[in-house]
Protein backbone atom coordinates (compact mmCIF):
# COMPACT_ATOMS: atom_id res chain seq x y z
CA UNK A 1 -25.83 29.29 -25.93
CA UNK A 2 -27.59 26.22 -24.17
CA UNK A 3 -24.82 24.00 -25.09
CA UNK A 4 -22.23 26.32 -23.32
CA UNK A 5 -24.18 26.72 -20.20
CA UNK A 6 -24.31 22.75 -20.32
CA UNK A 7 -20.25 21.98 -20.83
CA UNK A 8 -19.83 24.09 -18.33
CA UNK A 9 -22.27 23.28 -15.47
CA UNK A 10 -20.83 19.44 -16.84
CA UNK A 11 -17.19 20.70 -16.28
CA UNK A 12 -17.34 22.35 -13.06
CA UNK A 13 -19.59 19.29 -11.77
CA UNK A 14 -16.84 16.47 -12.90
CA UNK A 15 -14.26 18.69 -11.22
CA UNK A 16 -16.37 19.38 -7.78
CA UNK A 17 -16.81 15.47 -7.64
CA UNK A 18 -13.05 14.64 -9.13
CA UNK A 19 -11.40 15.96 -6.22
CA UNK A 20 -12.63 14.00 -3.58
CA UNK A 21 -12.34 10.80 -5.58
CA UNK A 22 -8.64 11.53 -6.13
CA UNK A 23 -8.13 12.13 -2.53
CA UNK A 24 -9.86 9.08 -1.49
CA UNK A 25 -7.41 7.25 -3.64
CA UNK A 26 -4.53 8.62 -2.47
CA UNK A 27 -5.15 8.40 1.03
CA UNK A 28 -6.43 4.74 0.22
CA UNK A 29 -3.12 4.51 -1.96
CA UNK A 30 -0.95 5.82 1.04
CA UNK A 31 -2.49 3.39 3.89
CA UNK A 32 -2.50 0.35 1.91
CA UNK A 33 1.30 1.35 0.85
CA UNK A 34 2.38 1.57 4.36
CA UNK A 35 0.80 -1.47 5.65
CA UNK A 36 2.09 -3.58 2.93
CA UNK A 37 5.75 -2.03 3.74
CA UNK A 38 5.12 -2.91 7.28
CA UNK A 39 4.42 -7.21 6.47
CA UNK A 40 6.98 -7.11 4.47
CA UNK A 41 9.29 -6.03 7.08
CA UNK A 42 7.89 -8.30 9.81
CA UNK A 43 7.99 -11.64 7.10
CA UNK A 44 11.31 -10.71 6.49
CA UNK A 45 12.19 -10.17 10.13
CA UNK A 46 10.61 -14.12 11.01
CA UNK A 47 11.81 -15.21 7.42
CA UNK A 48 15.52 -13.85 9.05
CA UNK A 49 15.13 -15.39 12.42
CA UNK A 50 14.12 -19.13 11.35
CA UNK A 51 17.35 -19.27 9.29
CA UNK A 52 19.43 -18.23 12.41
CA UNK A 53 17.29 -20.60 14.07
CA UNK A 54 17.93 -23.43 11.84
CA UNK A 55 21.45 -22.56 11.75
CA UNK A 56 21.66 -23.00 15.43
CA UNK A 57 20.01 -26.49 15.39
CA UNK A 58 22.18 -27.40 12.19
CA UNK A 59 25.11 -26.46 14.24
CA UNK A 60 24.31 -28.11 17.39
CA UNK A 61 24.11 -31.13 15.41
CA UNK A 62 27.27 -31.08 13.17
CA UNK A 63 28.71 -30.14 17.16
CA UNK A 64 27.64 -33.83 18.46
C-alpha cells in the first residue's frame, strides 16, 4: 500500500511539473520559429536586391 501511495504522489508530481515544461517549449519553439522565418525573409529580400543591383551595373556596362 506504500508503494501505491508513492507511484502516485510520483505520477501526479511529473505531470504538475510536465505541463509547464511543455509549454515553455512550445512557446520557446513558436518564437524562435517565427524569428527565424522572419531572417530568412529579409536575407532573401537583400540576397534579391544585390542581384538586381548587380544586374544594373552589369548592364550599364555591356551599355558603354
Amino acid at each position: 500500500m506504500k508503494y501505491n501511495i508513492q507511484l502516485k504522489l510520483i505520477t501526479v508530481a511529473m505531470l504538475i511539473l510536465s505541463v509547464p515544461c511543455l509549454v515553455i517549449g512550445f512557446v520557446g519553439y513558436e518564437t524562435s520559429k517565427s524569428n527565424m522565418d522572419e531572417l530568412g525573409r529579409q536575407m532573401l529580400k537583400n540576397s534579391a536586391k544585390q542581384v538586381i543591383q548587380m544586374i544594373d551595373v552589369l548592364n550599364d556596362e555591356a551599355g558603354k
